[in-house]
N, C-alpha and C. Protein backbone atom coordinates (compact mmCIF):
# COMPACT_ATOMS: atom_id res chain seq x y z
N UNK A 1 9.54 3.13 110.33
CA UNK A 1 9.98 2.21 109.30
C UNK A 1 10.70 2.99 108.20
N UNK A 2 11.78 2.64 107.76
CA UNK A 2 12.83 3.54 106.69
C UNK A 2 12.40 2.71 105.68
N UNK A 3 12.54 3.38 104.50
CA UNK A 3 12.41 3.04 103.20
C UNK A 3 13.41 3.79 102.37
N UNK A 4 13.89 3.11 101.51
CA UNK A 4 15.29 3.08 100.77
C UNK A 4 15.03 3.24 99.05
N UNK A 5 15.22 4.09 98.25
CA UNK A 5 14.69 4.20 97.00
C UNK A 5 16.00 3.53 96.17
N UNK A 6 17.23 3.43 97.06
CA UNK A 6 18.49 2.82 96.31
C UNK A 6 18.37 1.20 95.88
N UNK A 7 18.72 1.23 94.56
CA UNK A 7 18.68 -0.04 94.33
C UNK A 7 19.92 -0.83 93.91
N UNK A 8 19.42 -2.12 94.27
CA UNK A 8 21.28 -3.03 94.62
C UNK A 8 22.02 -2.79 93.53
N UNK A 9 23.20 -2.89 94.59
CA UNK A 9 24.61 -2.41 93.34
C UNK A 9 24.69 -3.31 92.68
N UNK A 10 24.79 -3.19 91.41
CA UNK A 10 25.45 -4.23 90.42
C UNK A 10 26.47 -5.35 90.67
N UNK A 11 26.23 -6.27 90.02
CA UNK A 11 27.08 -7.51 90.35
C UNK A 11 28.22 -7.56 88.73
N UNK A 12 29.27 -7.59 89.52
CA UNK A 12 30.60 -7.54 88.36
C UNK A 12 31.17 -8.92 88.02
N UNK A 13 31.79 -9.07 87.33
CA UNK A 13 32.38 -10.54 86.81
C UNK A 13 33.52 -9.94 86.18
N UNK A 14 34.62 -10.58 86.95
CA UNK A 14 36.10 -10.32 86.31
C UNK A 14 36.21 -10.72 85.62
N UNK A 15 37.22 -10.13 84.57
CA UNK A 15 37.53 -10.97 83.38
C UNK A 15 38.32 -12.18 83.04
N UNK A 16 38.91 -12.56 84.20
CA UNK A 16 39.57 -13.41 84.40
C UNK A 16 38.53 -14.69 84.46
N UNK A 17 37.17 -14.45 84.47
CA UNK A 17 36.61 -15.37 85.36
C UNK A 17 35.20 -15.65 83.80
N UNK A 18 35.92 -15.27 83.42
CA UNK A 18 35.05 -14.79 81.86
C UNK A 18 35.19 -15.83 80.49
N UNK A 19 34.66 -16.76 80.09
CA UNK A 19 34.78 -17.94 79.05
C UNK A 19 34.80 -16.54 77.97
N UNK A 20 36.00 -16.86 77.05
CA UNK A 20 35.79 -16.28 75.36
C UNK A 20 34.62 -16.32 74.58
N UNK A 21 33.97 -17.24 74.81
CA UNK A 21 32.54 -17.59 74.48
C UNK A 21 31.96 -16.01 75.04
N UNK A 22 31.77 -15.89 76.26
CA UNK A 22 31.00 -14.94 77.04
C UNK A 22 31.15 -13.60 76.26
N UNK A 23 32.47 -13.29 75.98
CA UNK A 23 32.91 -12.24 75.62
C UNK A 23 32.98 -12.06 74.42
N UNK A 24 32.96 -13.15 73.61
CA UNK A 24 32.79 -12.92 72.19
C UNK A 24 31.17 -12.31 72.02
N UNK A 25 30.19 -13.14 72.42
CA UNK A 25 28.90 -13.04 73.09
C UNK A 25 28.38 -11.45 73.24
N UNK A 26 28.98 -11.09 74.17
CA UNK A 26 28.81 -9.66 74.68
C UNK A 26 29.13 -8.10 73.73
N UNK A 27 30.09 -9.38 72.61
CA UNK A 27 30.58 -8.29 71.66
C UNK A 27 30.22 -8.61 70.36
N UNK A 28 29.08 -9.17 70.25
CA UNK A 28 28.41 -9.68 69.02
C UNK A 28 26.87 -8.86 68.66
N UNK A 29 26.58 -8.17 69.85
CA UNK A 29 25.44 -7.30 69.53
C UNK A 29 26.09 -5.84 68.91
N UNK A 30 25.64 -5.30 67.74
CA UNK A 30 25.69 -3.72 67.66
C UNK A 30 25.39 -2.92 68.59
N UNK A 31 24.50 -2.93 69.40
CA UNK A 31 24.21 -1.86 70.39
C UNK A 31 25.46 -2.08 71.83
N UNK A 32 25.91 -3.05 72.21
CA UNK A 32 26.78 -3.04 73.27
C UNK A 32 27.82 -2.86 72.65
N UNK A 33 27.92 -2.91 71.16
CA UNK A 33 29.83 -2.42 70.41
C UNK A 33 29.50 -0.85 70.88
N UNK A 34 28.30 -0.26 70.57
CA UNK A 34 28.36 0.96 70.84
C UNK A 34 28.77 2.03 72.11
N UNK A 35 28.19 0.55 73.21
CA UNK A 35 28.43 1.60 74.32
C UNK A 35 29.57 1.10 74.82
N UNK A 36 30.13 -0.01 73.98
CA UNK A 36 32.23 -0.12 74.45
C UNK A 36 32.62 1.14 73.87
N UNK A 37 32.04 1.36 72.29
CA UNK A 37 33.16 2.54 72.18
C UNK A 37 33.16 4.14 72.56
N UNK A 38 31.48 4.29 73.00
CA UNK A 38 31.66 5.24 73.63
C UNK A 38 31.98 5.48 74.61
N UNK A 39 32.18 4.46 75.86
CA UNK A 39 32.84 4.47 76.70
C UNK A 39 34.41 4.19 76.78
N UNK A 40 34.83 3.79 75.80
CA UNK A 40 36.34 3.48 75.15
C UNK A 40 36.69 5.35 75.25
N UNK A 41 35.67 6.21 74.63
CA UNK A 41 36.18 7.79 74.22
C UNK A 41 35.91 8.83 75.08
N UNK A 42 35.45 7.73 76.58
CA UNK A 42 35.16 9.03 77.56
C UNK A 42 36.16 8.39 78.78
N UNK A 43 35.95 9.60 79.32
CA UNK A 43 37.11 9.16 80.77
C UNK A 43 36.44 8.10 81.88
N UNK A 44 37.32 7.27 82.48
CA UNK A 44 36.26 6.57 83.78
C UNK A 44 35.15 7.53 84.54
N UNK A 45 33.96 6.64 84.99
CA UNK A 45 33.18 7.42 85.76
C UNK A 45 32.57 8.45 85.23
N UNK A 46 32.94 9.02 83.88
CA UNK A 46 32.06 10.42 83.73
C UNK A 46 30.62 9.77 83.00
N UNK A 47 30.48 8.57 82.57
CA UNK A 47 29.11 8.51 81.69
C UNK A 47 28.60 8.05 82.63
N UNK A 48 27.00 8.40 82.91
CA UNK A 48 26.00 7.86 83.30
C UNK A 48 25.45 6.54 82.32
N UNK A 49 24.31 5.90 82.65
CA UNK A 49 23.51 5.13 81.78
C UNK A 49 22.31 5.62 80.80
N UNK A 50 22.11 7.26 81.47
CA UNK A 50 21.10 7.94 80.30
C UNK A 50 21.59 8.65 79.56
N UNK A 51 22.96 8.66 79.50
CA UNK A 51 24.07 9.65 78.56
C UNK A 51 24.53 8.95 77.11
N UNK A 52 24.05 7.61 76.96
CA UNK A 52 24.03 7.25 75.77
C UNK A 52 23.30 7.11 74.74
N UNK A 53 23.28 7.46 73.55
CA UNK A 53 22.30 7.67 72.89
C UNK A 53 22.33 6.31 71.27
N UNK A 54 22.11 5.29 72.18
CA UNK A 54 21.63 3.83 71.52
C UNK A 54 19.69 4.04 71.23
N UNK A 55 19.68 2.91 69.93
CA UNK A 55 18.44 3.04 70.04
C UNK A 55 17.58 1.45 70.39
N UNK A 56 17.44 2.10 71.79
CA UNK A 56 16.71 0.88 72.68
C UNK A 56 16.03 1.99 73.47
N UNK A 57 15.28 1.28 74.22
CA UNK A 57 14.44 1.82 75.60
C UNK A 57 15.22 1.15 76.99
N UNK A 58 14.94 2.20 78.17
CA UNK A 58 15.74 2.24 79.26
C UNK A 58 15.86 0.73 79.78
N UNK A 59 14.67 -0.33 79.50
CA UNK A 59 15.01 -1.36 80.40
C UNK A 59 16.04 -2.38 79.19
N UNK A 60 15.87 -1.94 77.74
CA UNK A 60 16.81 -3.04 77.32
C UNK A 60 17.84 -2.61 77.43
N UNK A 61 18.52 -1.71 77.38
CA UNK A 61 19.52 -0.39 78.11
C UNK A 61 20.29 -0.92 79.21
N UNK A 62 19.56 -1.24 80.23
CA UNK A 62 20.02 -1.70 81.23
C UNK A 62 20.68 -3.10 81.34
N UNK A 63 19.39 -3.36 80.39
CA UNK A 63 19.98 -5.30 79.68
C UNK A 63 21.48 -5.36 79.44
N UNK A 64 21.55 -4.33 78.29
CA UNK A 64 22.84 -4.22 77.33
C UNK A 64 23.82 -4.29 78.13
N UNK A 65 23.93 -3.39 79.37
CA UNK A 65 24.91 -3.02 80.23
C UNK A 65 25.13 -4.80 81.18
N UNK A 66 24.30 -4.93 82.02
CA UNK A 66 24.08 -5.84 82.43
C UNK A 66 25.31 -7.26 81.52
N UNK A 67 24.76 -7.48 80.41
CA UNK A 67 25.43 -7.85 79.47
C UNK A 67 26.59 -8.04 79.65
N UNK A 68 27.20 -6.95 79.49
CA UNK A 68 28.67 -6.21 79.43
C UNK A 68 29.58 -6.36 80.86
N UNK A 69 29.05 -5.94 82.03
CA UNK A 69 29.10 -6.24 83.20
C UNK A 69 29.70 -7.70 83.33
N UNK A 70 28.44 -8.76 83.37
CA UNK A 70 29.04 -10.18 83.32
C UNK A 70 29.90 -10.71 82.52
N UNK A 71 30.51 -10.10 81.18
CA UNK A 71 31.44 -10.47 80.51
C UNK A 71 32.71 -9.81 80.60
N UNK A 72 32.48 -8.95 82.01
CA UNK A 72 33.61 -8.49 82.87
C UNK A 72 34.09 -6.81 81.58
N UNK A 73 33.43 -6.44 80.88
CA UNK A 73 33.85 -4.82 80.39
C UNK A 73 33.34 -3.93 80.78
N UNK A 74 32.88 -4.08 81.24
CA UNK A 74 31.70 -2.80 81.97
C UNK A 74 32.21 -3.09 83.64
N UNK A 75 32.54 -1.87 84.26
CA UNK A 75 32.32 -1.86 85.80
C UNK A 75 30.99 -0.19 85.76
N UNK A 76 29.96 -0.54 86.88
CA UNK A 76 29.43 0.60 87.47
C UNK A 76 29.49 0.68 88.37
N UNK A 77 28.85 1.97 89.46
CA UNK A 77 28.81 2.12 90.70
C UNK A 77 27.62 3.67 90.74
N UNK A 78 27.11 3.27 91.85
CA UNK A 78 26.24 3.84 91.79
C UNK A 78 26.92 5.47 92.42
N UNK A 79 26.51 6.93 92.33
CA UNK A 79 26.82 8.43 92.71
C UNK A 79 25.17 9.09 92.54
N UNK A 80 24.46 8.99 93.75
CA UNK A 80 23.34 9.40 93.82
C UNK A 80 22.27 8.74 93.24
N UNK A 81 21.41 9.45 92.33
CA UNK A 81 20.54 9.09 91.52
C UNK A 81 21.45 8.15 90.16
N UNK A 82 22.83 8.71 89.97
CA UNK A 82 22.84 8.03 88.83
C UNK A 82 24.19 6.62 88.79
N UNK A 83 23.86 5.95 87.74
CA UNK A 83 24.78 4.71 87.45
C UNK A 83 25.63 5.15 86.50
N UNK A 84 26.99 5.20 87.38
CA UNK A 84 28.42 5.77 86.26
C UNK A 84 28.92 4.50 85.96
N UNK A 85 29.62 4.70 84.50
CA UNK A 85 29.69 3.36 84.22
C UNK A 85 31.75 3.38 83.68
N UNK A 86 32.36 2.85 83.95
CA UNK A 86 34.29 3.11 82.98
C UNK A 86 33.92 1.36 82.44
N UNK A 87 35.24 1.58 81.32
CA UNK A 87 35.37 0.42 80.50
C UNK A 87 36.88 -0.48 81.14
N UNK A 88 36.81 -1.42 81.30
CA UNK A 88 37.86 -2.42 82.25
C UNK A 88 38.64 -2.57 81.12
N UNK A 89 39.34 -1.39 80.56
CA UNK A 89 40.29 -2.11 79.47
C UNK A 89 41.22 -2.75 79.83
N UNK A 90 42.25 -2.56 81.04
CA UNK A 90 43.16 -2.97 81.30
C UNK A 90 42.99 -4.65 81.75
N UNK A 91 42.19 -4.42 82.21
CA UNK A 91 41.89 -6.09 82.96
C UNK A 91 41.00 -6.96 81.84
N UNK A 92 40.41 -6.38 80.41
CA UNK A 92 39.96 -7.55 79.69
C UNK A 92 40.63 -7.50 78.53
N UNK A 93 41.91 -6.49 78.78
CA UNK A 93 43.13 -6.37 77.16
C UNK A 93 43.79 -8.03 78.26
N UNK A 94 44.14 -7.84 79.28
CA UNK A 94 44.72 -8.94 79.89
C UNK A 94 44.53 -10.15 79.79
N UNK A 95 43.43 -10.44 80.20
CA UNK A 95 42.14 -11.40 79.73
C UNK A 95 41.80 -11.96 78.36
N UNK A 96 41.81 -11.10 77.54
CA UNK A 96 41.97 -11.17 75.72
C UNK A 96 42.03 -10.40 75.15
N UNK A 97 44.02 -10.88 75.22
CA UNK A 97 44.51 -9.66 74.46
C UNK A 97 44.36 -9.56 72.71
N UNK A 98 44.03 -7.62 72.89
CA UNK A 98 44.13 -7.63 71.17
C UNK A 98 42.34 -7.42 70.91
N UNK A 99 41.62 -8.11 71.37
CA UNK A 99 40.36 -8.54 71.60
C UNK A 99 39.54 -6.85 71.58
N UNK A 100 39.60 -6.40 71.78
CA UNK A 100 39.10 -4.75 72.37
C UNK A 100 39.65 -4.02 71.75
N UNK A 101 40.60 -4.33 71.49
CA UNK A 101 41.31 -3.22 70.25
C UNK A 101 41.01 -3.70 69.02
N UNK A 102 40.58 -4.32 68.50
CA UNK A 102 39.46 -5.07 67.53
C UNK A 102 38.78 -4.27 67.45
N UNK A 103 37.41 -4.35 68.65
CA UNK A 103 36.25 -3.75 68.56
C UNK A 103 36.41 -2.48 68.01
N UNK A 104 37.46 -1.66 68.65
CA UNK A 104 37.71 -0.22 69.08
C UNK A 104 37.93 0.28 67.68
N UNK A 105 38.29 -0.49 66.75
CA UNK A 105 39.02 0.06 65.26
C UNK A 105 37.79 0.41 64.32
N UNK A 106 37.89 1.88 64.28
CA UNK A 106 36.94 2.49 63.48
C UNK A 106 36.78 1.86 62.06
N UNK A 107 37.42 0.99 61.43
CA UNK A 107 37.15 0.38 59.93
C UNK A 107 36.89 -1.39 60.43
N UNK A 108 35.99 -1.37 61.36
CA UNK A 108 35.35 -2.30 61.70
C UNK A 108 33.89 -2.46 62.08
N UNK A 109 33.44 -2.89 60.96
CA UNK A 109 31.51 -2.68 61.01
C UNK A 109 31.02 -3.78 62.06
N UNK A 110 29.81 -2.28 62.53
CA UNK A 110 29.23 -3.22 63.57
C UNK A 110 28.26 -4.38 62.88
């Protein structure tokens, strides 16, 4: 009998497929502005999910992301043990434009 310690890949939501509501939503908590913009200042794929340093614990963590995911800004994929995460700018500047470059503007309080 095999046993599998991998757990299911994440479920994505395009942004196309995304109510303004959702996304306004997703960008109304302080802690998920945080991990847009730190993922806004790193390259695709290089952050993991324990590489951010928000102050929550791992399962609301996961929430946050989760979050983000269904409001189509967040893509992950799993590379071993860990969950790399890039920011879908191109496809949710498309989606709502202007919108992300909002967030992104350092003289904008969370």
């Amino acid at each position: 009998m095999a046993t599998t310690s991998h757990r299911a890949a994440p479920e994505h939501t395009h942004p196309d497929d995304v109510p303004v509501l959702t996304a306004l939503a997703a960008l109304a908590d302080p802690v998920r502005v945080q991990l847009v913009r730190e993922l806004a200042g790193s390259a695709d794929w290089s952050r993991s999910c324990g590489t951010f340093d928000v102050p929550v614990g791992k399962a609301a963590k996961s929430h946050h992301f989760a979050v983000l995911r269904a409001a189509g800004l967040v893509e992950q994929r799993d590379e071993g043990p860990r969950r790399v995460n890039r920011l879908r700018r191109e496809e949710f500047e498309a989606r709502f434009p202007g919108l992300l470059a909002l967030v992104l503007r350092e003289d904008v309080v969370s």
